[in-house]
PDB file of N, CA and C in Angstrom:
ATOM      1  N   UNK A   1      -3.307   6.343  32.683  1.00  0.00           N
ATOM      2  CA  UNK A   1      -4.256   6.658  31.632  1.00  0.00           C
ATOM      3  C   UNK A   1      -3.555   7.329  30.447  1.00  0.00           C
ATOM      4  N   UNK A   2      -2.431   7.772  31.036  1.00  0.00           N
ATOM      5  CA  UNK A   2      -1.841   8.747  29.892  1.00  0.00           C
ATOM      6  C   UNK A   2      -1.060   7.942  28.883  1.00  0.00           C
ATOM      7  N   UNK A   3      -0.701   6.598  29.336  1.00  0.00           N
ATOM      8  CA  UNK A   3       0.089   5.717  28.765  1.00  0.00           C
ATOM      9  C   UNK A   3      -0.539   5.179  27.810  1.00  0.00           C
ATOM     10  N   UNK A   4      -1.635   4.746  28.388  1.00  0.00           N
ATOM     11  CA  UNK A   4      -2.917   3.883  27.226  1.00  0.00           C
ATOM     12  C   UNK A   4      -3.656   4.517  25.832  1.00  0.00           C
ATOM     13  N   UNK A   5      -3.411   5.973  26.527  1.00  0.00           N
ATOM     14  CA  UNK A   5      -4.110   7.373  25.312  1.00  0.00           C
ATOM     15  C   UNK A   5      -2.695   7.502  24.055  1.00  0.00           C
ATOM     16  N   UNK A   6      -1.438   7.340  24.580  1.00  0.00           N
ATOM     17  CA  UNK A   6      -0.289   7.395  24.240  1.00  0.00           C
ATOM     18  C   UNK A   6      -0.232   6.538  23.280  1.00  0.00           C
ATOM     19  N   UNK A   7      -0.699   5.002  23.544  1.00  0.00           N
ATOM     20  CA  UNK A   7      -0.163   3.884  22.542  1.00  0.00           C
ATOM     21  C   UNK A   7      -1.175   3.830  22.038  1.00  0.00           C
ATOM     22  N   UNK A   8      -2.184   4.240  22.097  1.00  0.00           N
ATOM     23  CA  UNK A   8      -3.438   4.397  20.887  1.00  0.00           C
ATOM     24  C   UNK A   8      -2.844   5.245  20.343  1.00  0.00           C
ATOM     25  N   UNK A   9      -2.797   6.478  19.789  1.00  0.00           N
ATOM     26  CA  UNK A   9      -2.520   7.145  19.516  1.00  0.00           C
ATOM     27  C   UNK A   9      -1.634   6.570  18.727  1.00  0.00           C
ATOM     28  N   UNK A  10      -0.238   6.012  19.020  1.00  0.00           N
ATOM     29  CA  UNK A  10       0.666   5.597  18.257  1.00  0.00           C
ATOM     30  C   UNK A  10       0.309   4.878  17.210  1.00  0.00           C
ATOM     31  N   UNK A  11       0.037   3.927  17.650  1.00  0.00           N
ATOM     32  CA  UNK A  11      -1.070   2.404  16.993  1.00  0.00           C
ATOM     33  C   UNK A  11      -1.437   3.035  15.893  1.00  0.00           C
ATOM     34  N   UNK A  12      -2.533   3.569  16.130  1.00  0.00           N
ATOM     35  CA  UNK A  12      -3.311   4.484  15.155  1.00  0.00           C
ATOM     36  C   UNK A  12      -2.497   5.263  13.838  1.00  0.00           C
ATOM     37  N   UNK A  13      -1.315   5.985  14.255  1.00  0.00           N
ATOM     38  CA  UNK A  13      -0.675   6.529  13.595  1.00  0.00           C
ATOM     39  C   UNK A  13      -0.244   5.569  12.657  1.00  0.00           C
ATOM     40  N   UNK A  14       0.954   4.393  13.134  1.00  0.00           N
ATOM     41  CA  UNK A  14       1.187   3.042  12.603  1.00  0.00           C
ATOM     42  C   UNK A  14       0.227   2.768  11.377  1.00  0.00           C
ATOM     43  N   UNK A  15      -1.271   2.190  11.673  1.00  0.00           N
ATOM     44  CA  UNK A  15      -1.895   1.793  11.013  1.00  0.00           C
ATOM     45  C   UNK A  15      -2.163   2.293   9.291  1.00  0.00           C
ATOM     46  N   UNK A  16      -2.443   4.205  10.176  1.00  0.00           N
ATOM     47  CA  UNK A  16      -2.999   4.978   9.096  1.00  0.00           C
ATOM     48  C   UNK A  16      -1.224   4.292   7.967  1.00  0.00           C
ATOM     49  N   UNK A  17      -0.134   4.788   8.786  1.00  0.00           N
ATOM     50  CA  UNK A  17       0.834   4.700   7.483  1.00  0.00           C
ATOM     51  C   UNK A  17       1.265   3.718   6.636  1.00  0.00           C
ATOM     52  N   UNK A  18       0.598   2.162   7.907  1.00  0.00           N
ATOM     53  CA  UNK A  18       0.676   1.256   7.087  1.00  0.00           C
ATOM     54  C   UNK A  18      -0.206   0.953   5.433  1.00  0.00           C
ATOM     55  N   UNK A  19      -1.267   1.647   5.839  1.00  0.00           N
ATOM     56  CA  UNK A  19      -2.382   1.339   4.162  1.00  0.00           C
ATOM     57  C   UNK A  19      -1.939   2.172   3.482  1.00  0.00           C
ATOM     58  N   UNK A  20      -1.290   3.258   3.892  1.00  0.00           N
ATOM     59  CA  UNK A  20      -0.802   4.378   2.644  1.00  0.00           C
ATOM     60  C   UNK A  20       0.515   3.763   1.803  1.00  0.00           C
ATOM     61  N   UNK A  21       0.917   2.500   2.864  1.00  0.00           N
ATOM     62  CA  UNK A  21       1.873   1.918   2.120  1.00  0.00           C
ATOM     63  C   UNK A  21       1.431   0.987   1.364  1.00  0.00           C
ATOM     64  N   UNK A  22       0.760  -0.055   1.642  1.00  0.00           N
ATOM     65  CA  UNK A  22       0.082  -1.255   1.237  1.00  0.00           C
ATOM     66  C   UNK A  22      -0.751  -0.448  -0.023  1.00  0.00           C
ATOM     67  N   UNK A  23      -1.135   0.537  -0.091  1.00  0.00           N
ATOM     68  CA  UNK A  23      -1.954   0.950  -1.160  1.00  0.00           C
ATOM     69  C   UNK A  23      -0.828   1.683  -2.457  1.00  0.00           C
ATOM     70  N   UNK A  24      -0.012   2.060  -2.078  1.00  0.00           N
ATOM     71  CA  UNK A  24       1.023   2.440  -3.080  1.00  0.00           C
ATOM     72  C   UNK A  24       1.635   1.513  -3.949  1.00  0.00           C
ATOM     73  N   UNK A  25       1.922   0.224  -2.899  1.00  0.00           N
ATOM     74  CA  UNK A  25       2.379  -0.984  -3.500  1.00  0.00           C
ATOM     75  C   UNK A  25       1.473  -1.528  -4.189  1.00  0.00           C
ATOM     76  N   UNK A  26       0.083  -1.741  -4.235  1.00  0.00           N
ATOM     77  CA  UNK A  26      -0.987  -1.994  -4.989  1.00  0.00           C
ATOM     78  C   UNK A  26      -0.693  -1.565  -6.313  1.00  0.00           C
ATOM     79  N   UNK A  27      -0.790  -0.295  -6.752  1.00  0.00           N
ATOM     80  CA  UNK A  27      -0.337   0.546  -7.531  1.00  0.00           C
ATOM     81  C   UNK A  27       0.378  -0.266  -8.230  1.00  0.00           C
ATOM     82  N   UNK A  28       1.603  -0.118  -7.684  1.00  0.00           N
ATOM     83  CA  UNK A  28       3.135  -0.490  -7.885  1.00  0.00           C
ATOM     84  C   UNK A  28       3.030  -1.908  -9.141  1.00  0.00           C
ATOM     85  N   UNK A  29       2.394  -2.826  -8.243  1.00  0.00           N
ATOM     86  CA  UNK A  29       1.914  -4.459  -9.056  1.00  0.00           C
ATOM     87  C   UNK A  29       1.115  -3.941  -9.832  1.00  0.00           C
ATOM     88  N   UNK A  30      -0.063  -2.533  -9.722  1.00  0.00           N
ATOM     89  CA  UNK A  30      -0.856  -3.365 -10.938  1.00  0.00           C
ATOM     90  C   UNK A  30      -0.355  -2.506 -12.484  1.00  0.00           C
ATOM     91  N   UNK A  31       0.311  -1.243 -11.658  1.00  0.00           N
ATOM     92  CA  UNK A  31       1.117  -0.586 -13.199  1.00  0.00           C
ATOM     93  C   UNK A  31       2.522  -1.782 -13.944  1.00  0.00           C
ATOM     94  N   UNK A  32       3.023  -2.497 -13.364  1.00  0.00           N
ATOM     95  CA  UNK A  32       3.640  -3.466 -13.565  1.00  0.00           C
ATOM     96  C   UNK A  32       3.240  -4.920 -14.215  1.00  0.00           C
ATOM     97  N   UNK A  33       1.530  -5.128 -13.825  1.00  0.00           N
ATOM     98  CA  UNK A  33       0.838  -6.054 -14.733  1.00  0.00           C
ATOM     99  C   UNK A  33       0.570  -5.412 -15.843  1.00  0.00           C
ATOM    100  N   UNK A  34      -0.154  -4.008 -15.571  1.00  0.00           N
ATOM    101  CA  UNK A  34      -0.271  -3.596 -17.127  1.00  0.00           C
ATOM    102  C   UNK A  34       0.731  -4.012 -18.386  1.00  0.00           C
ATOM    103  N   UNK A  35       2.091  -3.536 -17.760  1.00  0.00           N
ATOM    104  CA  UNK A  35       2.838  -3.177 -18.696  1.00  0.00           C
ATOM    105  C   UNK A  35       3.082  -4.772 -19.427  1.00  0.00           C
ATOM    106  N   UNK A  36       3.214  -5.873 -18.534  1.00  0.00           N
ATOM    107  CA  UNK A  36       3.626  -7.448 -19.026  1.00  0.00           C
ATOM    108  C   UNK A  36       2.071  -7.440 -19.846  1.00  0.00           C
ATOM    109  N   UNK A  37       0.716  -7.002 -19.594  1.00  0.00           N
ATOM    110  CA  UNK A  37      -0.530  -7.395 -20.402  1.00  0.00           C
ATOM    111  C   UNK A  37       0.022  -6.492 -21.941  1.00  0.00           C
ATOM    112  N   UNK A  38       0.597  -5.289 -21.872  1.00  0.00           N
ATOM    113  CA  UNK A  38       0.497  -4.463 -22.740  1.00  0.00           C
ATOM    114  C   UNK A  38       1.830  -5.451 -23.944  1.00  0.00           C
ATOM    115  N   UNK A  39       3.224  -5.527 -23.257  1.00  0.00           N
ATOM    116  CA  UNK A  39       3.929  -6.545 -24.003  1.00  0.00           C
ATOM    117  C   UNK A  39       3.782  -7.611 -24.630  1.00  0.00           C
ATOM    118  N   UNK A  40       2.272  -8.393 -24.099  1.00  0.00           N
ATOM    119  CA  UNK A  40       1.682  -9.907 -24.487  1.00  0.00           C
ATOM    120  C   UNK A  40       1.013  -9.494 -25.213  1.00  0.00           C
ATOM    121  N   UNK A  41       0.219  -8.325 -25.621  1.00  0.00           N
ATOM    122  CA  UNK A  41      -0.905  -7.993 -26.601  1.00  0.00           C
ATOM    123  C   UNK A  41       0.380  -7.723 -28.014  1.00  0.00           C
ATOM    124  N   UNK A  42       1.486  -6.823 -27.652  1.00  0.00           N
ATOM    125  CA  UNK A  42       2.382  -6.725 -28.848  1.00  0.00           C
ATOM    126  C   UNK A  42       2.964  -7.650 -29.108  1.00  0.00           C
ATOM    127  N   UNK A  43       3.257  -9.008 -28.623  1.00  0.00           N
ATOM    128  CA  UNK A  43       3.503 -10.068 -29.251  1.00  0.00           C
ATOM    129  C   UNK A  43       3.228 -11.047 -29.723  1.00  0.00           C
ATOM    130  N   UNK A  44       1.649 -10.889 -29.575  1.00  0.00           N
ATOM    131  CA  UNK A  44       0.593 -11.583 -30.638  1.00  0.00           C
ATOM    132  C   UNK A  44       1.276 -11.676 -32.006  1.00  0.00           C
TER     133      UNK A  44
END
């Protein structure tokens, strides 16, 4: 039982750090679209 409480636990941990990553990288692309939208508006 202690094994099964163990890899939940882990899992769980995993998960939480995976969206904190996936959500940073979000970020990441859309401050990076800005900046190519912001360059295409100055080269009108």
């Amino acid at each position: 039982m202690r094994k099964i409480i163990a890899c939940a636990a882990l899992a769980g941990a995993m998960l939480v750090s995976a969206c904190n990553t996936i959500e940073g990288m979000g970020r990441d692309v859309s401050s990076a679209g800005d900046t190519v939208a912001k360059a295409a508006d100055n080269a009108k």
